[in-house]
N, C-alpha and C. Protein backbone atom coordinates (compact mmCIF):
# COMPACT_ATOMS: atom_id res chain seq x y z
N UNK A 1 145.47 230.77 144.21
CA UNK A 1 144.04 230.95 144.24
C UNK A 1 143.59 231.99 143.23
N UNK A 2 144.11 233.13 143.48
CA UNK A 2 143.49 234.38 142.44
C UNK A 2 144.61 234.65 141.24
N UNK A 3 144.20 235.44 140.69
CA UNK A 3 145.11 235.89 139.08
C UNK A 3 145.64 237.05 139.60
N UNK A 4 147.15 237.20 139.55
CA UNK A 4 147.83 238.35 139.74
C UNK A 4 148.44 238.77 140.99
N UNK A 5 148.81 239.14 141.16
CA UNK A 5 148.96 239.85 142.71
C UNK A 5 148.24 240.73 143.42
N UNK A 6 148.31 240.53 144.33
CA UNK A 6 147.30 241.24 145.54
C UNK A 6 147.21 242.73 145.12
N UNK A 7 146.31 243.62 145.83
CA UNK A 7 145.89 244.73 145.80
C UNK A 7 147.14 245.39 146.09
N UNK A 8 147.73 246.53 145.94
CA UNK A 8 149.13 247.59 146.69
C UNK A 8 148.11 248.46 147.11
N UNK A 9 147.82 248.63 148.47
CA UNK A 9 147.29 249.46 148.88
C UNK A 9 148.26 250.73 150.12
N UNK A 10 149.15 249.86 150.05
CA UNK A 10 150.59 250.94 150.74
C UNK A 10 151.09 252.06 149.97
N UNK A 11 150.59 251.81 148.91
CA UNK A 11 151.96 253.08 147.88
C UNK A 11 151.23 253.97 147.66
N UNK A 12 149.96 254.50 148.51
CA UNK A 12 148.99 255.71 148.24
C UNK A 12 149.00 256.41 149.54
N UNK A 13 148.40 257.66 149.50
CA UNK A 13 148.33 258.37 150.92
C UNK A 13 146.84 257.82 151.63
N UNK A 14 147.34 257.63 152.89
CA UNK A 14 146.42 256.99 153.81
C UNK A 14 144.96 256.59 153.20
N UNK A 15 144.52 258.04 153.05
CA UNK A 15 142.97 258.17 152.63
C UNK A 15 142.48 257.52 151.43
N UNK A 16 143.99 257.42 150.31
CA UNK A 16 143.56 257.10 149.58
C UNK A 16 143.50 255.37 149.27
N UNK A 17 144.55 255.15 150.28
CA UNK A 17 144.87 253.52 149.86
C UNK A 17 143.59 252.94 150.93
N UNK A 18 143.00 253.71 151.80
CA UNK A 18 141.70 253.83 152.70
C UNK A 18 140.50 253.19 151.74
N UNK A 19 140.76 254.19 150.91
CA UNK A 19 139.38 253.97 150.19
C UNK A 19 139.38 252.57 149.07
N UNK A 20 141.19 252.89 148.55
CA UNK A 20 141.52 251.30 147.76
C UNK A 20 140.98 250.56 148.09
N UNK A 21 140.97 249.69 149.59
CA UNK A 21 141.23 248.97 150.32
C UNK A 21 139.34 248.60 149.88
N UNK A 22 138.55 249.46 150.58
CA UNK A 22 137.42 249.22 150.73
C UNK A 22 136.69 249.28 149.65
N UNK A 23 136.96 249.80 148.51
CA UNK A 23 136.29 249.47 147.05
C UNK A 23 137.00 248.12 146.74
N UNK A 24 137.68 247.43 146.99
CA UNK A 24 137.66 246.13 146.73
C UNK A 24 137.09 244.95 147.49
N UNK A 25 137.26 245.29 148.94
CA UNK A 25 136.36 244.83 149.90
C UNK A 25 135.08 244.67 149.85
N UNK A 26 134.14 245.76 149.06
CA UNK A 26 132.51 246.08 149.22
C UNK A 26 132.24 245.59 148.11
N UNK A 27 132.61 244.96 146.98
CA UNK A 27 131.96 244.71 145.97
C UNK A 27 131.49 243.85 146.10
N UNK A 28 131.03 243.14 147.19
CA UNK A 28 130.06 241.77 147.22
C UNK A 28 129.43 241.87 148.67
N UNK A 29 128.06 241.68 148.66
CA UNK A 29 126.91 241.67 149.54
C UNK A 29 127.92 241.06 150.99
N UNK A 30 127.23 241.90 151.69
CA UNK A 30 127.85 241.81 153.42
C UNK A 30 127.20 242.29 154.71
N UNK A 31 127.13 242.20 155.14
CA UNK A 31 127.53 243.38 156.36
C UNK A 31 128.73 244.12 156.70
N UNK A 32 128.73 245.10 156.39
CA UNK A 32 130.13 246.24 156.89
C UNK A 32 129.88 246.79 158.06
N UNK A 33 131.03 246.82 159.09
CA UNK A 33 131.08 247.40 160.21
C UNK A 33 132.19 248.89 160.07
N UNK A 34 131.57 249.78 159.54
CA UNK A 34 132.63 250.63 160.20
C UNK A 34 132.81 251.39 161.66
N UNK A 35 134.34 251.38 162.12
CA UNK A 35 134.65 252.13 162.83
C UNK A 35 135.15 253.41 162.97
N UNK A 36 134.28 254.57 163.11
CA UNK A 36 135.19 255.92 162.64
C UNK A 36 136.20 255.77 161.11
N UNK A 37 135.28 255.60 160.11
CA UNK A 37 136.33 255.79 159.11
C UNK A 37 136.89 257.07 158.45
N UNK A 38 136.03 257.89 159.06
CA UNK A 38 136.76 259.51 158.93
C UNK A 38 138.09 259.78 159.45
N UNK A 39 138.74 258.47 160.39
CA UNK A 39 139.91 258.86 161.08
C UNK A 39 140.92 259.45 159.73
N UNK A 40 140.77 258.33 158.51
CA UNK A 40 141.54 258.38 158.05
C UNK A 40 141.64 259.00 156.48
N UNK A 41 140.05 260.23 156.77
CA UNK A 41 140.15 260.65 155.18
C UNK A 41 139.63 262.16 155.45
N UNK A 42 140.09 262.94 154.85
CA UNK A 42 139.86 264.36 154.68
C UNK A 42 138.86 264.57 154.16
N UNK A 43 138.11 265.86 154.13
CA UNK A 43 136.64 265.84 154.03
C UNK A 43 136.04 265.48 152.72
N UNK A 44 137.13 266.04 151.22
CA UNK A 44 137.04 265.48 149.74
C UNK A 44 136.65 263.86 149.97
N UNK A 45 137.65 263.26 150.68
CA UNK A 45 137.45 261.88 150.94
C UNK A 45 136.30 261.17 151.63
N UNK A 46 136.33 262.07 152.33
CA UNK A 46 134.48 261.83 153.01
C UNK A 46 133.12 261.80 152.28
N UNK A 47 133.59 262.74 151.17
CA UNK A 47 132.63 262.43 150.25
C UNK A 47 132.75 261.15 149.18
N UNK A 48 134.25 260.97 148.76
CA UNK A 48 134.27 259.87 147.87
C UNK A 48 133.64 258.54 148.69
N UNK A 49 133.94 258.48 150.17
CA UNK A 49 133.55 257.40 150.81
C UNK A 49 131.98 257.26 150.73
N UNK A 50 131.06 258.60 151.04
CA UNK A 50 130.02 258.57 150.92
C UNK A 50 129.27 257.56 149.05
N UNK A 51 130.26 258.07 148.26
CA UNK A 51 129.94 257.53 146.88
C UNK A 51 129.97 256.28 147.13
N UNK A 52 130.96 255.97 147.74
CA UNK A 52 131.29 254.66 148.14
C UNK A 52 130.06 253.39 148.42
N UNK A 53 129.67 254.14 149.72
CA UNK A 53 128.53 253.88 150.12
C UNK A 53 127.09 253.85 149.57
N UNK A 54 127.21 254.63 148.02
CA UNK A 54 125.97 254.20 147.84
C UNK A 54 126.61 253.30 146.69
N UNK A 55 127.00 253.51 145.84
CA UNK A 55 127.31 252.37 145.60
C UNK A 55 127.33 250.61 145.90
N UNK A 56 127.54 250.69 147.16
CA UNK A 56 127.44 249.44 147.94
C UNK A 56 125.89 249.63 147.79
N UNK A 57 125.16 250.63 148.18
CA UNK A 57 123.58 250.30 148.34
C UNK A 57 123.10 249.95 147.16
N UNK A 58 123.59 250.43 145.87
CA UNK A 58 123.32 250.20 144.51
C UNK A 58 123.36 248.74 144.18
N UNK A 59 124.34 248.02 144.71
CA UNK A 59 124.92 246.60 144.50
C UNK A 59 123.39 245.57 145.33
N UNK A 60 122.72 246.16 146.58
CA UNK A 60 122.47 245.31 147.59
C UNK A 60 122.63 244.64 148.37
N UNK A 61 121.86 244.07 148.74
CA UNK A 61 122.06 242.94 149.83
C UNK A 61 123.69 243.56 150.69
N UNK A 62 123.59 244.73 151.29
CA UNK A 62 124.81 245.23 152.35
C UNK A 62 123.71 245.86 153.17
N UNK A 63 124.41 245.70 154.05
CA UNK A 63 123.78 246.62 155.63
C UNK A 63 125.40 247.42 155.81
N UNK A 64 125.27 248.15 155.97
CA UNK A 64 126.53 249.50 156.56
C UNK A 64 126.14 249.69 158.37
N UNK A 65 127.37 249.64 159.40
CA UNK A 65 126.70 249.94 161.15
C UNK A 65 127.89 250.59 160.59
N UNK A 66 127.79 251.97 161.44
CA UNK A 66 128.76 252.73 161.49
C UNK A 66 129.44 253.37 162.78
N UNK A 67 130.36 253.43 163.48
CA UNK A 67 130.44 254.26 164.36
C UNK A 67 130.66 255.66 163.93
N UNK A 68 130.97 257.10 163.98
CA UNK A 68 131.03 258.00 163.74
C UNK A 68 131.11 259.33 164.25
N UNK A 69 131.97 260.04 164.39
CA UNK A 69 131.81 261.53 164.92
C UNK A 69 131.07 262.29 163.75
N UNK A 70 131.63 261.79 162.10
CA UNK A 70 131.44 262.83 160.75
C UNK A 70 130.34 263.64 160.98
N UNK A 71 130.16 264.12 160.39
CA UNK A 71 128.80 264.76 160.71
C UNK A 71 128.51 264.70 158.54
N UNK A 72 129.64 265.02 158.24
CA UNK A 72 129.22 264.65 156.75
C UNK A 72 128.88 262.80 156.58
N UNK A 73 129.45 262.37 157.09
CA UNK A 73 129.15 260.70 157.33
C UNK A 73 127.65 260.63 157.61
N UNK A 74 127.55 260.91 158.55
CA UNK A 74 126.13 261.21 159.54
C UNK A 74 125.06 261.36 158.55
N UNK A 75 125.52 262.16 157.67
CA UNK A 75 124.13 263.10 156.74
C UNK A 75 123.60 261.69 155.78
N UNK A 76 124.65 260.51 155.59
CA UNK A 76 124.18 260.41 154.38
C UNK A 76 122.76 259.70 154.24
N UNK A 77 122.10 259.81 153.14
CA UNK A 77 120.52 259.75 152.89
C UNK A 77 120.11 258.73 153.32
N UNK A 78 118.53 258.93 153.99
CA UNK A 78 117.81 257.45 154.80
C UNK A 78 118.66 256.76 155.79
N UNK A 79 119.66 257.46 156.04
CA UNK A 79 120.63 256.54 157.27
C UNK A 79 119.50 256.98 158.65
N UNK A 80 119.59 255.77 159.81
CA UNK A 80 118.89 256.00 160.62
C UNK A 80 120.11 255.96 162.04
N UNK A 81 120.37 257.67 162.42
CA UNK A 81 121.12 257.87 163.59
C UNK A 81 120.59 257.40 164.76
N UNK A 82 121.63 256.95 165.35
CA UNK A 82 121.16 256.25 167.01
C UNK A 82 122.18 257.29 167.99
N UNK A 83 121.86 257.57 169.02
CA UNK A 83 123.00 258.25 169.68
C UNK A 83 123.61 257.01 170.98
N UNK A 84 124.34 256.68 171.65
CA UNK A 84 124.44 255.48 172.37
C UNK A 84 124.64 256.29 174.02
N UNK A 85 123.76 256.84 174.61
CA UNK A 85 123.75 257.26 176.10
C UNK A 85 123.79 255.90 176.91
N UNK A 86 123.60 256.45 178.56
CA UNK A 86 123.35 256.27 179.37
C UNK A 86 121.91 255.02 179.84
N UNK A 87 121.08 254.92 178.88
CA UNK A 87 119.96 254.56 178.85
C UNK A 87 119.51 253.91 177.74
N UNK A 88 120.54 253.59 177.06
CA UNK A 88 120.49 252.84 175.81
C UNK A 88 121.15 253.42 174.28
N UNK A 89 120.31 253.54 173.27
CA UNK A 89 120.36 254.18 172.19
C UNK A 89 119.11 254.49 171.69
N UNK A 90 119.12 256.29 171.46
CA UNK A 90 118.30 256.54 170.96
C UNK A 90 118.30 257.75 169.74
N UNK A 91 116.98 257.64 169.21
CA UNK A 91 117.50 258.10 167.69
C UNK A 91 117.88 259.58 167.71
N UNK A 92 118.51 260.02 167.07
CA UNK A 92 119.11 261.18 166.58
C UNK A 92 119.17 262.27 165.34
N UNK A 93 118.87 263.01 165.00
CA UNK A 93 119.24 263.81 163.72
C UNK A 93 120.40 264.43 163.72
N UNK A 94 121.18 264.47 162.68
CA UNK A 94 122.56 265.49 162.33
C UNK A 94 122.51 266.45 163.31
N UNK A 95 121.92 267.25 163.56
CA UNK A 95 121.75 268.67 163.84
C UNK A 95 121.58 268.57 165.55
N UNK A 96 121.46 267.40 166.01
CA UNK A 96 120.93 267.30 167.50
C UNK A 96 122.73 266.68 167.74
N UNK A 97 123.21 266.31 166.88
CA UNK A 97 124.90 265.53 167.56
C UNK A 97 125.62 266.40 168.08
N UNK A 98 126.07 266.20 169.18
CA UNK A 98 127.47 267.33 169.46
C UNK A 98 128.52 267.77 168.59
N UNK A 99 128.82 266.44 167.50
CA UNK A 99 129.72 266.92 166.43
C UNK A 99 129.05 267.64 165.42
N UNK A 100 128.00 268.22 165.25
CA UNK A 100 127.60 269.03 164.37
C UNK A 100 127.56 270.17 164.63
N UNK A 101 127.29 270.44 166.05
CA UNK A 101 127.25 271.89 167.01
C UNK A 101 128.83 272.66 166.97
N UNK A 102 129.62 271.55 167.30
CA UNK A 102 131.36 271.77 167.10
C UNK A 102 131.72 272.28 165.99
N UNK A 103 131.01 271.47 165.06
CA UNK A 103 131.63 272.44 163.66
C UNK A 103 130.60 273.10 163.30
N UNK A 104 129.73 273.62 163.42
CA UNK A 104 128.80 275.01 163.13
C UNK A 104 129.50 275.67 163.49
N UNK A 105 130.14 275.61 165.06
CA UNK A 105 130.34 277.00 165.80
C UNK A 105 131.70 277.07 165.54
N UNK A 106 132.59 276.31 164.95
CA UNK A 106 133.60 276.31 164.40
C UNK A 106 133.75 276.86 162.82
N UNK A 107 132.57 276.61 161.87
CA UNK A 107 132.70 277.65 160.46
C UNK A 107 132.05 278.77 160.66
N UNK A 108 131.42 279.41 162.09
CA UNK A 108 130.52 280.05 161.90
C UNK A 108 131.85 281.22 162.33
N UNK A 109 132.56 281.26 162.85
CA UNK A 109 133.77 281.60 163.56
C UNK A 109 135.35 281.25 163.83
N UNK A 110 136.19 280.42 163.13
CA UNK A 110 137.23 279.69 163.15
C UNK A 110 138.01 280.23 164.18
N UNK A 111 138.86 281.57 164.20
CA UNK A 111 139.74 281.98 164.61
C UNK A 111 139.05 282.39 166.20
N UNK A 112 137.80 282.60 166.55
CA UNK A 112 137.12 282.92 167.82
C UNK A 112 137.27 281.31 168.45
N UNK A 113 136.48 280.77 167.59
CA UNK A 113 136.20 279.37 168.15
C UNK A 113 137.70 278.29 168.52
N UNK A 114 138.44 278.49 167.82
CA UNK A 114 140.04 278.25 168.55
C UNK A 114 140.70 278.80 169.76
N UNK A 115 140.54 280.45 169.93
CA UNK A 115 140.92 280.93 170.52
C UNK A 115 140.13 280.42 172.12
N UNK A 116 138.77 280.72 171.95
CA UNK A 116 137.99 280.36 173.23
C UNK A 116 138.83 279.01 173.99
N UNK A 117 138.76 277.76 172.59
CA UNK A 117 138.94 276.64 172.99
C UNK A 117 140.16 276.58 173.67
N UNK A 118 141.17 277.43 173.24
CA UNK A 118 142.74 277.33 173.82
C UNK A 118 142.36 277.88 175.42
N UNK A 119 141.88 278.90 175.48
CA UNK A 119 141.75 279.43 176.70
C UNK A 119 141.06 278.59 177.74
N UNK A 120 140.16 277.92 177.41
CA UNK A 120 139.27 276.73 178.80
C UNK A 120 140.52 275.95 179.50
């Protein structure tokens, strides 16, 4: 069917054969579902993914659903946060998520904010 051999997306570190994977995937109009894709990229990578992502918006015709803890994920521009309670889903800003509160109070303090946490 195609010219060449398939993508090698094994012979890189996680994050990076992560991102392989999905710059070959996104280059044509879709719907993308991600699931937590921060599982598998360090925060440098969080940003290349973010590039990622506009990129795809650059191209068109993509819709991005995301699930997400990131909070750098979270931020990126005109995205519209939903939080998913008890009562449905309702909208959200960065700054109102629990994962943003976690890591405030985690750079605001590292070595306190570990210690507390060990102790509960």
């Amino acid at each position: 069917m195609g010219g060449g051999p398939p993508p090698d997306f094994l012979s890189h570190s996680h994050g990076e054969g992560f991102l392989r994977f999905f710059e070959e995937r996104c280059q044509k109009q879709g719907i993308f579902i991600f699931d937590e894709p921060e599982s598998a990229l360090s925060p440098a990578r969080q940003i290349e993914f973010l590039k990622l992502m506009r990129r795809m918006e650059n191209i068109g015709h993509c819709q991005v659903i995301m699930a997400t803890h990131a909070p750098m994920l979270m931020a990126y521009p005109n995205a519209r946060l939903l939080r998913l309670t008890k009562y449905g889903l309702e909208p959200v800003t960065v700054k109102e998520t629990d994962h943003y509160r976690v890591m405030r109070e985690f750079c605001e303090d590292p070595k306190g904010f570990v210690e507390a946490a060990m102790e509960e």
